[in-house]
C-alpha atoms as a PDB file:
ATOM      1  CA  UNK A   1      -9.017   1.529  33.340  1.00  0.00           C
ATOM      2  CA  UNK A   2     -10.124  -0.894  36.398  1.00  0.00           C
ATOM      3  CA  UNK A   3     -10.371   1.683  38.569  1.00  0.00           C
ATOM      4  CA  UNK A   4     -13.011   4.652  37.434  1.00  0.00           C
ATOM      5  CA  UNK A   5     -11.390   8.194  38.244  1.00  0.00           C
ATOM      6  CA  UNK A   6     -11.911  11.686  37.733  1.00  0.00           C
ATOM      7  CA  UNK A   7      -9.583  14.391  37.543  1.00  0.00           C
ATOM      8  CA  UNK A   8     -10.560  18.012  38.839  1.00  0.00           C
ATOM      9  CA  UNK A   9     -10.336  19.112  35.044  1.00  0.00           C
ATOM     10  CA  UNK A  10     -12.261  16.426  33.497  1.00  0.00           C
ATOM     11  CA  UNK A  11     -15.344  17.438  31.430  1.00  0.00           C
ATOM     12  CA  UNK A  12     -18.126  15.490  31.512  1.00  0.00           C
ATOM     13  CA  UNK A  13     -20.765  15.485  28.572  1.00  0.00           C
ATOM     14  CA  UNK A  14     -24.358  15.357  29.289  1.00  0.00           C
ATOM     15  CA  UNK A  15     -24.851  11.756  27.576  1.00  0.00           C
ATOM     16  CA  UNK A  16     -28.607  11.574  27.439  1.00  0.00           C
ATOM     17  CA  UNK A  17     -28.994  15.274  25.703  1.00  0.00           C
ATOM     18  CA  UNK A  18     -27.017  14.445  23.204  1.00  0.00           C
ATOM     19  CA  UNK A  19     -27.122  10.577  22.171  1.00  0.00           C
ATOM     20  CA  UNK A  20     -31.080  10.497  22.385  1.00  0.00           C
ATOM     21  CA  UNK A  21     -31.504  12.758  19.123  1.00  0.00           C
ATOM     22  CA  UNK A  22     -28.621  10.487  17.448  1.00  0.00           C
ATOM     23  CA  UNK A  23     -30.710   6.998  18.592  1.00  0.00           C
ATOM     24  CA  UNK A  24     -34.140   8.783  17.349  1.00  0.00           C
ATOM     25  CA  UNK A  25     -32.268   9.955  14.178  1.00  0.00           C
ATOM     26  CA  UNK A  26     -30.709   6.555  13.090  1.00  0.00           C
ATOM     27  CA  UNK A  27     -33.760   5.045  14.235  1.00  0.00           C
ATOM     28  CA  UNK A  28     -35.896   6.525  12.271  1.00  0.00           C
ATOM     29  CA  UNK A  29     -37.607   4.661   9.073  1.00  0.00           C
ATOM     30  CA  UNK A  30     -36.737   5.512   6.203  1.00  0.00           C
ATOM     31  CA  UNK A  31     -38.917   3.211   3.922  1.00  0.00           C
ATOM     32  CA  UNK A  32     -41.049   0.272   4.803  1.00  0.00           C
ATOM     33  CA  UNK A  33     -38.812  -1.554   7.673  1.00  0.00           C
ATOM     34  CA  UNK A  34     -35.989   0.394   6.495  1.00  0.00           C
ATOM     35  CA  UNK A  35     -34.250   2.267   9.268  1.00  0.00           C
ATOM     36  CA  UNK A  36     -31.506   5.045   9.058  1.00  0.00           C
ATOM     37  CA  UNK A  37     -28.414   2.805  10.565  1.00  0.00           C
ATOM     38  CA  UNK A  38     -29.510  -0.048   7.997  1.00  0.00           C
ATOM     39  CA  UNK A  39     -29.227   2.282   5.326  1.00  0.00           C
ATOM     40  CA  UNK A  40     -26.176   3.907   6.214  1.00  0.00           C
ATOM     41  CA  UNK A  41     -24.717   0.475   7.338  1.00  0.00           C
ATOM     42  CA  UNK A  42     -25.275  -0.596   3.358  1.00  0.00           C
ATOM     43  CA  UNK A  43     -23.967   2.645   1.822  1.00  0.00           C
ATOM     44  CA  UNK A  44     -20.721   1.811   4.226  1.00  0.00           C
ATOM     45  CA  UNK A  45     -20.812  -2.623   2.752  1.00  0.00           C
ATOM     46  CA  UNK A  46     -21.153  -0.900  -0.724  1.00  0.00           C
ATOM     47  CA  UNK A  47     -18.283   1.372  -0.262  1.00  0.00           C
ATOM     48  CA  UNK A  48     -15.917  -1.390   1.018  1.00  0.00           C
ATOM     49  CA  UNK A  49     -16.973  -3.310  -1.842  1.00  0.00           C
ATOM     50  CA  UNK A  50     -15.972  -0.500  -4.188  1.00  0.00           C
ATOM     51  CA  UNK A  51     -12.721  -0.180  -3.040  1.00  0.00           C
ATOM     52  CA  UNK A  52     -12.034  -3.484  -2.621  1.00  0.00           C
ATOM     53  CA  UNK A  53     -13.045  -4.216  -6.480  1.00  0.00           C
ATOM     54  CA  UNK A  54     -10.399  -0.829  -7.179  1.00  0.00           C
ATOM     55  CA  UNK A  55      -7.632  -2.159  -5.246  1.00  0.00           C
ATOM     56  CA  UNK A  56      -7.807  -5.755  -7.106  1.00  0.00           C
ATOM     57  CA  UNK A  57      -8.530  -4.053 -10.392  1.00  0.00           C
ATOM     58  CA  UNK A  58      -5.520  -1.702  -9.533  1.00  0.00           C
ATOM     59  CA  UNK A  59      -2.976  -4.833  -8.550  1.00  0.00           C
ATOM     60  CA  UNK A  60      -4.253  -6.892 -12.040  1.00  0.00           C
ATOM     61  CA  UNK A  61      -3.201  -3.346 -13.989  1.00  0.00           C
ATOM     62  CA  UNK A  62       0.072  -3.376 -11.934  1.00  0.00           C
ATOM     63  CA  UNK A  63       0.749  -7.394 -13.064  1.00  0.00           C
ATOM     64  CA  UNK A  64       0.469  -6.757 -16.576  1.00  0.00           C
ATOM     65  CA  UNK A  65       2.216  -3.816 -16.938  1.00  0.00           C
ATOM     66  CA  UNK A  66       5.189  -5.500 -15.183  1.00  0.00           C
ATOM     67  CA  UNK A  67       4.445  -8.374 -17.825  1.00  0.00           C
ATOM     68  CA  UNK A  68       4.976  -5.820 -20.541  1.00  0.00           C
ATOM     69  CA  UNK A  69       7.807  -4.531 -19.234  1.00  0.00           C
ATOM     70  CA  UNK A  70       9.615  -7.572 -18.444  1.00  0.00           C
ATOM     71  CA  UNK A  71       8.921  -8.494 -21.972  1.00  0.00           C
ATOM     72  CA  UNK A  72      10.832  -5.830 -23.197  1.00  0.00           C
ATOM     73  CA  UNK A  73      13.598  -5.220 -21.560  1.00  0.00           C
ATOM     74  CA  UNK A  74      16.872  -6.411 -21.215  1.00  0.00           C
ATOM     75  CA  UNK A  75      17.624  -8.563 -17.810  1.00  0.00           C
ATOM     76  CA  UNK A  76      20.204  -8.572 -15.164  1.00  0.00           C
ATOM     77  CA  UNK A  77      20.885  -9.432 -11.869  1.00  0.00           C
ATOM     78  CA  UNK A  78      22.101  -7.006  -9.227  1.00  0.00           C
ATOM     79  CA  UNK A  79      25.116  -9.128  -9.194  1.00  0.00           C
ATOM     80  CA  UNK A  80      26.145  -7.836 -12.700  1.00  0.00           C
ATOM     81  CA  UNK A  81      26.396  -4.484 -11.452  1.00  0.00           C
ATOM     82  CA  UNK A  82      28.213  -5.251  -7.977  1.00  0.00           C
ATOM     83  CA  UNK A  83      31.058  -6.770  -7.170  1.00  0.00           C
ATOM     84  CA  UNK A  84      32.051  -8.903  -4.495  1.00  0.00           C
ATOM     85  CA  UNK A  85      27.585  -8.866  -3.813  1.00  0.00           C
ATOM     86  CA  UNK A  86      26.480 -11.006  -1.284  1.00  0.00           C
ATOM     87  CA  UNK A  87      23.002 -10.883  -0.410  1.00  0.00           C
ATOM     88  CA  UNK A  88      19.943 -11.727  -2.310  1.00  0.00           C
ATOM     89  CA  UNK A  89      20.185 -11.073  -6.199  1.00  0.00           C
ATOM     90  CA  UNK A  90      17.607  -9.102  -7.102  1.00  0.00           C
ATOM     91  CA  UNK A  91      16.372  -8.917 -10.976  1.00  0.00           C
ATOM     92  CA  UNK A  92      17.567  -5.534 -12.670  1.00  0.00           C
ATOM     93  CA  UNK A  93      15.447  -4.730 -15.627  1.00  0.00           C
ATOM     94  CA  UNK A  94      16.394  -2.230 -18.324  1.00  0.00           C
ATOM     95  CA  UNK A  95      13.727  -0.682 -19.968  1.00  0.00           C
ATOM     96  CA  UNK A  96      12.349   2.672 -21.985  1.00  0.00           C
ATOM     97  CA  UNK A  97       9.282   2.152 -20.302  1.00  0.00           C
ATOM     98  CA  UNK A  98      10.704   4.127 -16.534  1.00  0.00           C
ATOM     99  CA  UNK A  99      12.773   7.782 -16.856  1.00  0.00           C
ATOM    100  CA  UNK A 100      14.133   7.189 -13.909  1.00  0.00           C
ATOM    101  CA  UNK A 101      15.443   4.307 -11.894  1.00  0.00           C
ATOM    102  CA  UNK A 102      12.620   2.916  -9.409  1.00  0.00           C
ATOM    103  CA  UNK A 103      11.733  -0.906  -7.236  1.00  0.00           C
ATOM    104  CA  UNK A 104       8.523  -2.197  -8.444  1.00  0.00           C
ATOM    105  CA  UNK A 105       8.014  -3.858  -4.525  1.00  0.00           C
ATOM    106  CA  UNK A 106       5.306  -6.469  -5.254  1.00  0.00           C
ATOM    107  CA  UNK A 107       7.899  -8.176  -7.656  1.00  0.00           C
ATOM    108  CA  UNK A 108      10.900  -7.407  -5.873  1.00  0.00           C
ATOM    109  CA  UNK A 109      12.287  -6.115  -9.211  1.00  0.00           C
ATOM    110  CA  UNK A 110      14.190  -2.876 -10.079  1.00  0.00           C
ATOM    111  CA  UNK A 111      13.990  -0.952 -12.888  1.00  0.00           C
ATOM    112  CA  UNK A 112      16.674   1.243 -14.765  1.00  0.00           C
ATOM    113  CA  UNK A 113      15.850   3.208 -17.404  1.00  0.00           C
ATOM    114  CA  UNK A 114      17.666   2.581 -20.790  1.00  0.00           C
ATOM    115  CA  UNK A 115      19.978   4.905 -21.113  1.00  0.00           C
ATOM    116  CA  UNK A 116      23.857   5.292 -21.071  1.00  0.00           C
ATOM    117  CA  UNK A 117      24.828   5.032 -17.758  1.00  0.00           C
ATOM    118  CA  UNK A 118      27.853   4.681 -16.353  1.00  0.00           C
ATOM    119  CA  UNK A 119      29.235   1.731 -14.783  1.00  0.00           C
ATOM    120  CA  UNK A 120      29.775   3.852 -11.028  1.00  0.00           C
ATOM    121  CA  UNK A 121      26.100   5.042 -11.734  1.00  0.00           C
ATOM    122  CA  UNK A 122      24.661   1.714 -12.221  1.00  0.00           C
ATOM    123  CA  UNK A 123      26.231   0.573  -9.050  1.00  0.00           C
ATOM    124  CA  UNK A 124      24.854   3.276  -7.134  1.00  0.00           C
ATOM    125  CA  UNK A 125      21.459   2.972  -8.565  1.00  0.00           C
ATOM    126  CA  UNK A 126      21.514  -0.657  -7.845  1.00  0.00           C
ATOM    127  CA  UNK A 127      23.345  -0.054  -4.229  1.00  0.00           C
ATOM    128  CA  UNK A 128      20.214   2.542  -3.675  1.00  0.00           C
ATOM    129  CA  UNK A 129      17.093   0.519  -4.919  1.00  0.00           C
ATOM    130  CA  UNK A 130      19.293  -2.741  -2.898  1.00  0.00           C
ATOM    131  CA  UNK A 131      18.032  -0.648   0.271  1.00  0.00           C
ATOM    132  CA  UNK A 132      14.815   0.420  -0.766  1.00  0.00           C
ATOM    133  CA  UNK A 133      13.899  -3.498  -0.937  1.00  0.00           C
ATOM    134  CA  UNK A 134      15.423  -4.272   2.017  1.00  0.00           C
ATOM    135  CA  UNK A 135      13.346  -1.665   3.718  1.00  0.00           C
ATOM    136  CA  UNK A 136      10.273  -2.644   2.169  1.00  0.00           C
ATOM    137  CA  UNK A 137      10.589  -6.423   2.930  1.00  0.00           C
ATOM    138  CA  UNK A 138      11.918  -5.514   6.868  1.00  0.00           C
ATOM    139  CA  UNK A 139       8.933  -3.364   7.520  1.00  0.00           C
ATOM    140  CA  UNK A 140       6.444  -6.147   5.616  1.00  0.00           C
ATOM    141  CA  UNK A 141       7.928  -8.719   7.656  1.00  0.00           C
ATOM    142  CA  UNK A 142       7.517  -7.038  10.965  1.00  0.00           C
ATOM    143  CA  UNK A 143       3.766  -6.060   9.926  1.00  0.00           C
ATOM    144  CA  UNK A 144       3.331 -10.045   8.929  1.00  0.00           C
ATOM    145  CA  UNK A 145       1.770  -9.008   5.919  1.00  0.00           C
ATOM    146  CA  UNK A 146       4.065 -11.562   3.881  1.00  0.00           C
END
């Protein structure tokens, strides 16, 4: 806001009462030259680090499990299931490894499992997972993220 204003029901808190305890508190040393922020600044750098080493670990368990599965498994294209289909030909993977039918997103792969379906099933699977990919990849692209 450029121009300061204040409104009849604005409540104002008493800044000084109540950030001087907080600035003697994180001030405060700990050990040595070792001050409250500093530690709780390293607890929050560890933390990020944590997470960060979970989230790779997690995407590296996520790689080679699709690995697996795409080793074993039968392969298709969406096109094998739709006629007349148009748009980008996704991989179709058949595969005891999934009970149901699902879109592994990173890969841009879906995933049936393998069992007798019908031919009308299979094309609504595919027709359904089609749009869950398209969805996925619209709302990446207008976040930038790929």
């Amino acid at each position: 806001m450029f121009v300061p204003l204040e409104f009849k029901f604005t409540k104002t808190i008493i800044v000084p009462t109540i950030m001087n305890p907080i600035i003697v508190l994180l001030q405060y040393k700990i050990y040595a030259n070792v001050q409250v922020y500093q530690f709780l600044l390293l607890v929050w750098v560890l933390g990020i680090i944590w997470n960060l080493i979970k989230w790779i670990r997690a995407i590296q368990i996520t790689k080679d499990m699709y690995k697996r599965i795409e080793k074993h498994s039968e392969h298709y294209h969406i096109s094998n299931f739709i006629d007349n289909y148009q748009e980008e030909n996704y991989v179709v993977l058949k595969t005891n490894y999934v009970s149901s039918p699902m879109v592994m997103g990173f890969n841009k792969t879906i995933l049936i499992p393998d069992v007798y379906l019908s031919q009308e099933n299979l094309k609504i699977y595919c027709f359904m997972k089609h749009g869950t990919l398209k969805t996925m990849m619209c709302a990446l692209n207008k976040l930038s993220i790929c």
